[in-house]
C-alpha atoms as a PDB file:
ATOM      1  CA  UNK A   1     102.850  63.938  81.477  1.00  0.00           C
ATOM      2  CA  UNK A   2     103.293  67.527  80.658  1.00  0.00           C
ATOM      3  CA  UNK A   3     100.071  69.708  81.262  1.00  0.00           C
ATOM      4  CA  UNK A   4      99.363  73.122  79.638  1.00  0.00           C
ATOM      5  CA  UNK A   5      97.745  76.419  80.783  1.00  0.00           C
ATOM      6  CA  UNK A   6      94.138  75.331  79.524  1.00  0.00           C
ATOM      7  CA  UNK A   7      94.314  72.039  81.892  1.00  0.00           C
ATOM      8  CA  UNK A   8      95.061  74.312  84.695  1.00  0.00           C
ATOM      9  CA  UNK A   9      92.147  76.348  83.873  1.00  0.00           C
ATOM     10  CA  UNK A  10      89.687  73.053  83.698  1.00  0.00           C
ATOM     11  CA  UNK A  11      91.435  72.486  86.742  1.00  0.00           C
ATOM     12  CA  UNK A  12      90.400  75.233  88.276  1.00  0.00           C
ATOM     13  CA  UNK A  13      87.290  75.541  87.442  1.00  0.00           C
ATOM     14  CA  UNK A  14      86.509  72.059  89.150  1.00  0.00           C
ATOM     15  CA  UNK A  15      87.851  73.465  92.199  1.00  0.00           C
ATOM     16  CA  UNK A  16      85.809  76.575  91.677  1.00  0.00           C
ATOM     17  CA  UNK A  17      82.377  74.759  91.111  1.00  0.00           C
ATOM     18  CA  UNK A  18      83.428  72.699  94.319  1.00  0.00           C
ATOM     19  CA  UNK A  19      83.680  75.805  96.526  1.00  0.00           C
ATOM     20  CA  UNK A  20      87.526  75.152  97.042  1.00  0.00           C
ATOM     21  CA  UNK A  21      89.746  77.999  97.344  1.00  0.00           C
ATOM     22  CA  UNK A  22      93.074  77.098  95.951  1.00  0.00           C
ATOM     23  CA  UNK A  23      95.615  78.805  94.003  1.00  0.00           C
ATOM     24  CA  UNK A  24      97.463  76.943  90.860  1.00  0.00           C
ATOM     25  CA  UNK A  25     100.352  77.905  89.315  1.00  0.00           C
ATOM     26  CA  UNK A  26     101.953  76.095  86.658  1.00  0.00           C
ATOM     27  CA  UNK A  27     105.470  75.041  86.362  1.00  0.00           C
ATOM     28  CA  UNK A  28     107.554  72.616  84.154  1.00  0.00           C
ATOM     29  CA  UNK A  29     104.252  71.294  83.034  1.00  0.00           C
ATOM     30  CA  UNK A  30     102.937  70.074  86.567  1.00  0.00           C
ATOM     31  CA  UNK A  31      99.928  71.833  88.470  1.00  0.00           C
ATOM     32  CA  UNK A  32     101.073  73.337  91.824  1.00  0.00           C
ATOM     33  CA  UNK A  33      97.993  73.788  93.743  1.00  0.00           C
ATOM     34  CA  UNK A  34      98.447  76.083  97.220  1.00  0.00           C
ATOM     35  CA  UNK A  35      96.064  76.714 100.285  1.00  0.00           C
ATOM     36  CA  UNK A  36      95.742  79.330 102.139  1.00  0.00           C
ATOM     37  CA  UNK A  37      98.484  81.472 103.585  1.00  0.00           C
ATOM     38  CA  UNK A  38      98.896  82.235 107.416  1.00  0.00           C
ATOM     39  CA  UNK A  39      97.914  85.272 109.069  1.00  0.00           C
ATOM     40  CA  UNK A  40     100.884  87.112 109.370  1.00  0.00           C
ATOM     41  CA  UNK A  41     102.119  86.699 105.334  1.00  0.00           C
ATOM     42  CA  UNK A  42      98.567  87.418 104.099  1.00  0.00           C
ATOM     43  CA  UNK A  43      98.758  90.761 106.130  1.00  0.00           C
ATOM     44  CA  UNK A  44     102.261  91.642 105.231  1.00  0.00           C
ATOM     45  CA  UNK A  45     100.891  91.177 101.459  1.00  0.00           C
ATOM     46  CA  UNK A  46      98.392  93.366 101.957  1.00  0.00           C
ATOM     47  CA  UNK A  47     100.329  95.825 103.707  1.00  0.00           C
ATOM     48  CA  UNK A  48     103.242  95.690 101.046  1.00  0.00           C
ATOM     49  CA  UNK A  49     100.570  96.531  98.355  1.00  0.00           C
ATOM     50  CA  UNK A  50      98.954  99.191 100.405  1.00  0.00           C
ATOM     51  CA  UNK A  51     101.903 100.947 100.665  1.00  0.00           C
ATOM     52  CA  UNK A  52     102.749 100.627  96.539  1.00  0.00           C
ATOM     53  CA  UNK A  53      99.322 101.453  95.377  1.00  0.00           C
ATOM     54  CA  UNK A  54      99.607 104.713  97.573  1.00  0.00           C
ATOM     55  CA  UNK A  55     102.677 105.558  95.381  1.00  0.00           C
ATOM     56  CA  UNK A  56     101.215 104.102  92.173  1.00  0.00           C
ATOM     57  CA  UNK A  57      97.847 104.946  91.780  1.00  0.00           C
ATOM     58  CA  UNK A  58      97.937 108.803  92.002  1.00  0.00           C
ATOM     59  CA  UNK A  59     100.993 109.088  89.693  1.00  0.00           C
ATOM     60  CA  UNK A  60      99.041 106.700  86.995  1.00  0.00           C
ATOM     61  CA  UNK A  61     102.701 104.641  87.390  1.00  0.00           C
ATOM     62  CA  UNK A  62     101.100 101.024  86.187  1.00  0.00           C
ATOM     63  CA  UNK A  63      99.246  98.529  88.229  1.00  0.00           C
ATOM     64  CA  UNK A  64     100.078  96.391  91.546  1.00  0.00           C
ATOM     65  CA  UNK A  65      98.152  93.355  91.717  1.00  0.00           C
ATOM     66  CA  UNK A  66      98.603  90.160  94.395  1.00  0.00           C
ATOM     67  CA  UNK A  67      99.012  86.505  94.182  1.00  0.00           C
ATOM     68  CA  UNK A  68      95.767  85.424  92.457  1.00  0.00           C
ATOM     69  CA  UNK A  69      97.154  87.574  89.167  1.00  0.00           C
ATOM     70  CA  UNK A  70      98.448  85.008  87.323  1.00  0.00           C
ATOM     71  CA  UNK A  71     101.137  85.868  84.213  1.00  0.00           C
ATOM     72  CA  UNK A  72     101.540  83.475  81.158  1.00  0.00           C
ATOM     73  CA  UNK A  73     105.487  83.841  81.418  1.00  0.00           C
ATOM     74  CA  UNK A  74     108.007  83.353  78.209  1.00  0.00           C
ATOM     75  CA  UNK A  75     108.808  79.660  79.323  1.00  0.00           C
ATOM     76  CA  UNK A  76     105.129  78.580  79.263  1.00  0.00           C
ATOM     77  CA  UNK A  77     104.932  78.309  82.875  1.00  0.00           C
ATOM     78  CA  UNK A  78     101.795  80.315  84.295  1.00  0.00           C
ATOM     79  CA  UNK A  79     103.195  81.828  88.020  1.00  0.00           C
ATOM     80  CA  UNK A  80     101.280  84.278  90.666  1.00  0.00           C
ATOM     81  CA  UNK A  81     103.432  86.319  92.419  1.00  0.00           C
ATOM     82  CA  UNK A  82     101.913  87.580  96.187  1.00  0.00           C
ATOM     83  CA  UNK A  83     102.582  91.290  94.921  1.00  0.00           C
ATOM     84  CA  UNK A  84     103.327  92.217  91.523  1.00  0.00           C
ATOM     85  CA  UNK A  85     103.563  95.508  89.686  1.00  0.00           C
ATOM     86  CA  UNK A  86     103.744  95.938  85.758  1.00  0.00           C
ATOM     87  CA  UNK A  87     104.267  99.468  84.039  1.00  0.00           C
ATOM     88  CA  UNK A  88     101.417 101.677  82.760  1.00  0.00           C
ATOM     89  CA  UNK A  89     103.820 101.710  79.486  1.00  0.00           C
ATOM     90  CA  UNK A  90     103.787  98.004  79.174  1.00  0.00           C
ATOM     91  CA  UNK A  91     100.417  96.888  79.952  1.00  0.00           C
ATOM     92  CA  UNK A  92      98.063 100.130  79.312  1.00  0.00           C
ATOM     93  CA  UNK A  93      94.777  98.135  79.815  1.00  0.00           C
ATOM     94  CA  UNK A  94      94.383  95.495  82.090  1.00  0.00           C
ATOM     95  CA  UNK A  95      93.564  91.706  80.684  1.00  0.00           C
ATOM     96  CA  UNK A  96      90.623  89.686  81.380  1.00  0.00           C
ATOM     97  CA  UNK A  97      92.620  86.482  81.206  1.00  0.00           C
ATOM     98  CA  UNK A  98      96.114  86.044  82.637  1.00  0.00           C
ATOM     99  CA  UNK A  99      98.601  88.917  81.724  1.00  0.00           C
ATOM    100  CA  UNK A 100     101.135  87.410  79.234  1.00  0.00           C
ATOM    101  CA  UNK A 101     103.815  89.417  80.306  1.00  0.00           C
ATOM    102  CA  UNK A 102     107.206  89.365  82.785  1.00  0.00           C
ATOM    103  CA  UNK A 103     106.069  91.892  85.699  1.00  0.00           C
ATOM    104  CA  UNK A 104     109.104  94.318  86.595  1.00  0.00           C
ATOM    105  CA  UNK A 105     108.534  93.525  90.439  1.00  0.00           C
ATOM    106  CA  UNK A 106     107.936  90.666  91.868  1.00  0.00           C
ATOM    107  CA  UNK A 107     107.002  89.728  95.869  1.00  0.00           C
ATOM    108  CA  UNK A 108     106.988  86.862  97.295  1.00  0.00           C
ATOM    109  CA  UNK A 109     106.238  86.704 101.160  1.00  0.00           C
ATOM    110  CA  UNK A 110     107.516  83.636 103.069  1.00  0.00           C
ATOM    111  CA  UNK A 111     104.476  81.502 105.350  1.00  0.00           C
ATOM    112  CA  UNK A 112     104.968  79.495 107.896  1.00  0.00           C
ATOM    113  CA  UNK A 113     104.887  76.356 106.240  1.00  0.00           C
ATOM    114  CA  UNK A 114     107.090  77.775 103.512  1.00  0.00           C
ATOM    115  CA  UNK A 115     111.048  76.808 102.718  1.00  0.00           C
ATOM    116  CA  UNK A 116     112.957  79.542 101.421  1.00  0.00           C
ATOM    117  CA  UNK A 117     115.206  77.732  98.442  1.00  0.00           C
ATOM    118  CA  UNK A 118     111.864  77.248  96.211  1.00  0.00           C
ATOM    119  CA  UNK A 119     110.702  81.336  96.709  1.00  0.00           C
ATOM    120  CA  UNK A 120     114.192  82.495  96.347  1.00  0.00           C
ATOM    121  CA  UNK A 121     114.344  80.146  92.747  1.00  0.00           C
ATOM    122  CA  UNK A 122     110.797  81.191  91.650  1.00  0.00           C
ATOM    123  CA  UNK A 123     112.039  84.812  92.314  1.00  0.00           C
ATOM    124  CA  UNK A 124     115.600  84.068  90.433  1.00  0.00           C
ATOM    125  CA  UNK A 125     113.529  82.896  87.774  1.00  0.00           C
ATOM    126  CA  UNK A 126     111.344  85.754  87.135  1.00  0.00           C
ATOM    127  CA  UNK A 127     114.506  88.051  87.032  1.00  0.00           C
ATOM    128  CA  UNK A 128     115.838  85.821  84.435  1.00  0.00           C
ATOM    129  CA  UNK A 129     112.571  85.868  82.516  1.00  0.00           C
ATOM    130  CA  UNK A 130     112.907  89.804  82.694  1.00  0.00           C
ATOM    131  CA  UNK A 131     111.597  91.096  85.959  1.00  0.00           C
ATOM    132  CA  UNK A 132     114.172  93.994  86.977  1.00  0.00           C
ATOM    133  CA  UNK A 133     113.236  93.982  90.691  1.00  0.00           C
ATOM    134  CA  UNK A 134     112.448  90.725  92.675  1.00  0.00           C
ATOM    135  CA  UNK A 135     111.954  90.866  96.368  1.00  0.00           C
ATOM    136  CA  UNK A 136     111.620  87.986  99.117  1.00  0.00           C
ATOM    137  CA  UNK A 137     110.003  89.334 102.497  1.00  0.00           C
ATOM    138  CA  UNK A 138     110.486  86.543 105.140  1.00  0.00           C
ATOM    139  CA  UNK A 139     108.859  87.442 108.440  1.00  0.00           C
ATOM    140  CA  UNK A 140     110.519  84.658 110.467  1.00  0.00           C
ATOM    141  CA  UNK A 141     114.328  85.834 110.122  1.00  0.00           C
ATOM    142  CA  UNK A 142     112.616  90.199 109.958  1.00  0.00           C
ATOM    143  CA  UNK A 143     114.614  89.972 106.568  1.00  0.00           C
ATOM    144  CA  UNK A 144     113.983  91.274 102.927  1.00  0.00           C
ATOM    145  CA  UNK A 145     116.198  90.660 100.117  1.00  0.00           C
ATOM    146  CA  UNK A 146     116.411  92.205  96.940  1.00  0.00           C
ATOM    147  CA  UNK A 147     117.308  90.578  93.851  1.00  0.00           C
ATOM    148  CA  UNK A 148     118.092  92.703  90.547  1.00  0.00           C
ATOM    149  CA  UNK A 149     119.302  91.564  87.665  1.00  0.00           C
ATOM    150  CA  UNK A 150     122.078  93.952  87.909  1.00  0.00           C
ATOM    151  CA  UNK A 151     123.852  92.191  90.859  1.00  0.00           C
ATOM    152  CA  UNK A 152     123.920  90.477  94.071  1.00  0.00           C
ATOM    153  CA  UNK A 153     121.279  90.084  96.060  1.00  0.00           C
ATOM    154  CA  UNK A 154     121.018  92.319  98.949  1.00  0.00           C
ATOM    155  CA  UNK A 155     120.044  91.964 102.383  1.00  0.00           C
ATOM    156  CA  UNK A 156     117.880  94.204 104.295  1.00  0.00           C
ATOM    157  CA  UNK A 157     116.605  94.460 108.149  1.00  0.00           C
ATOM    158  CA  UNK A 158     114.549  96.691 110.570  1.00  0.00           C
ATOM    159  CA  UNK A 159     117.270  99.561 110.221  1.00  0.00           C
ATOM    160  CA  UNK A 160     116.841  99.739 106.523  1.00  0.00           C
ATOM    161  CA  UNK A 161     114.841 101.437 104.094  1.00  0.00           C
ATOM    162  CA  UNK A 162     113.562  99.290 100.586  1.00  0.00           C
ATOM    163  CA  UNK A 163     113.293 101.517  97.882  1.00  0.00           C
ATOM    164  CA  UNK A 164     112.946 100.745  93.828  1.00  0.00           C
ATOM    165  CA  UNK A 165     114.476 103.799  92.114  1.00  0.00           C
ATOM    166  CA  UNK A 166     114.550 102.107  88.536  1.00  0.00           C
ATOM    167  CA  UNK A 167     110.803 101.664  88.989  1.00  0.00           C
ATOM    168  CA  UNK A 168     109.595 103.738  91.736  1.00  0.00           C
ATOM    169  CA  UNK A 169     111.494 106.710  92.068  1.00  0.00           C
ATOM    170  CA  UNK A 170     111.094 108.705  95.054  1.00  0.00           C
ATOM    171  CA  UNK A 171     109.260 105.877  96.512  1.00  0.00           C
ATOM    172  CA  UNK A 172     110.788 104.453 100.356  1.00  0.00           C
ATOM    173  CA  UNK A 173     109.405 101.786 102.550  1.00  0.00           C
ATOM    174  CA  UNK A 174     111.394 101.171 105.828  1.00  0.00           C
ATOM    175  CA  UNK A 175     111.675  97.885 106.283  1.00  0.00           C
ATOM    176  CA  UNK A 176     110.039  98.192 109.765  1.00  0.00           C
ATOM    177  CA  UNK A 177     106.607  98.899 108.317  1.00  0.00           C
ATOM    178  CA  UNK A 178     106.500  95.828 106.322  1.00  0.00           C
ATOM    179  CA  UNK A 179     105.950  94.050 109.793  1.00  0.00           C
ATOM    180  CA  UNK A 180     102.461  93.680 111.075  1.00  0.00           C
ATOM    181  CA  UNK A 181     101.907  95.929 114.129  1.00  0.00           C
ATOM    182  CA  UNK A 182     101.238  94.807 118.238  1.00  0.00           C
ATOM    183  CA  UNK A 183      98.215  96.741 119.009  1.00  0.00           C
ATOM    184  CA  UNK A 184      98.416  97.819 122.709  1.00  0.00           C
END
């Protein structure tokens, strides 16, 4: 049985009028329903969209939105990035239903309970869909690659510095910030 965008959203209503607190995404015509995220991915989320809204917002660049965004994508599968960011040129006003459009970046942040093959694919997929810049942040191995549709993927650590020049130019994030700090 394939399902469709509007049984997700009946589907989600349910869970809404039963005070659960689930994300769905929809791919290949099955509901993918997710829980909650661990500590240290929901902070690094937060952080990594800290850190791009205090590039974005004062240059008017587009809009940075997290996981519960959810885009109606090309291949009729609905997806929710953790960290997204679309163009002020592509999407001047925002939606008030799910964007049906490709976002240029796309995050994904690795939990705990998470295996990497699925978020790397998801993130493969958006770049084939027409994302320019996909990025997978996993906090177990201090890694962050960087997928573009240009190339390989790349590899970054601690010592390195992310930046996004064919979206963000000017804009750096050492890769050492991502991390959550150790208050002392």
């Amino acid at each position: 049985m394939s399902l469709t965008v509007e049984d997700l959203e009946k589907i989600q209503t349910q869970l809404t009028e039963a005070h659960l607190d689930y994300r769905t995404e929809l791919v290949d015509g099955q509901i993918i329903i997710m829980g909650l995220s661990d500590y240290v991915s929901e902070e690094i989320i937060a952080r990594i969209i800290t850190f791009l809204n205090m590039w974005v917002l004062p240059r008017k660049l587009g809009r940075v939105t997290g996981s519960s965004a959810g885009f109606r994508l090309p291949d009729g599968n609905l997806r929710g990035p953790d960290v997204s960011f679309v163009p002020a040129a592509k999407m001047r006003q925002a939606p008030r239903a799910f964007a049906e459009i490709v976002p240029d970046l796309t995050i994904e942040v690795r939990s705990a309970l998470d295996n990497i093959k699925p978020l790397a694919e998801k993130l493969q997929r958006f770049i084939e869909l027409g994302s320019q810049v996909s990025i997978l942040v996993d906090p177990k191995n201090l890694t962050v690659t960087v997928y573009r549709a240009t190339g390989e993927a790349i590899v970054l650590t601690n010592e390195d510095t992310l930046t996004i020049p064919e979206l963000l130019p000017g804009w750096e994030l050492p890769i050492s910030e991502i991390w959550p700090p150790v208050f002392e």
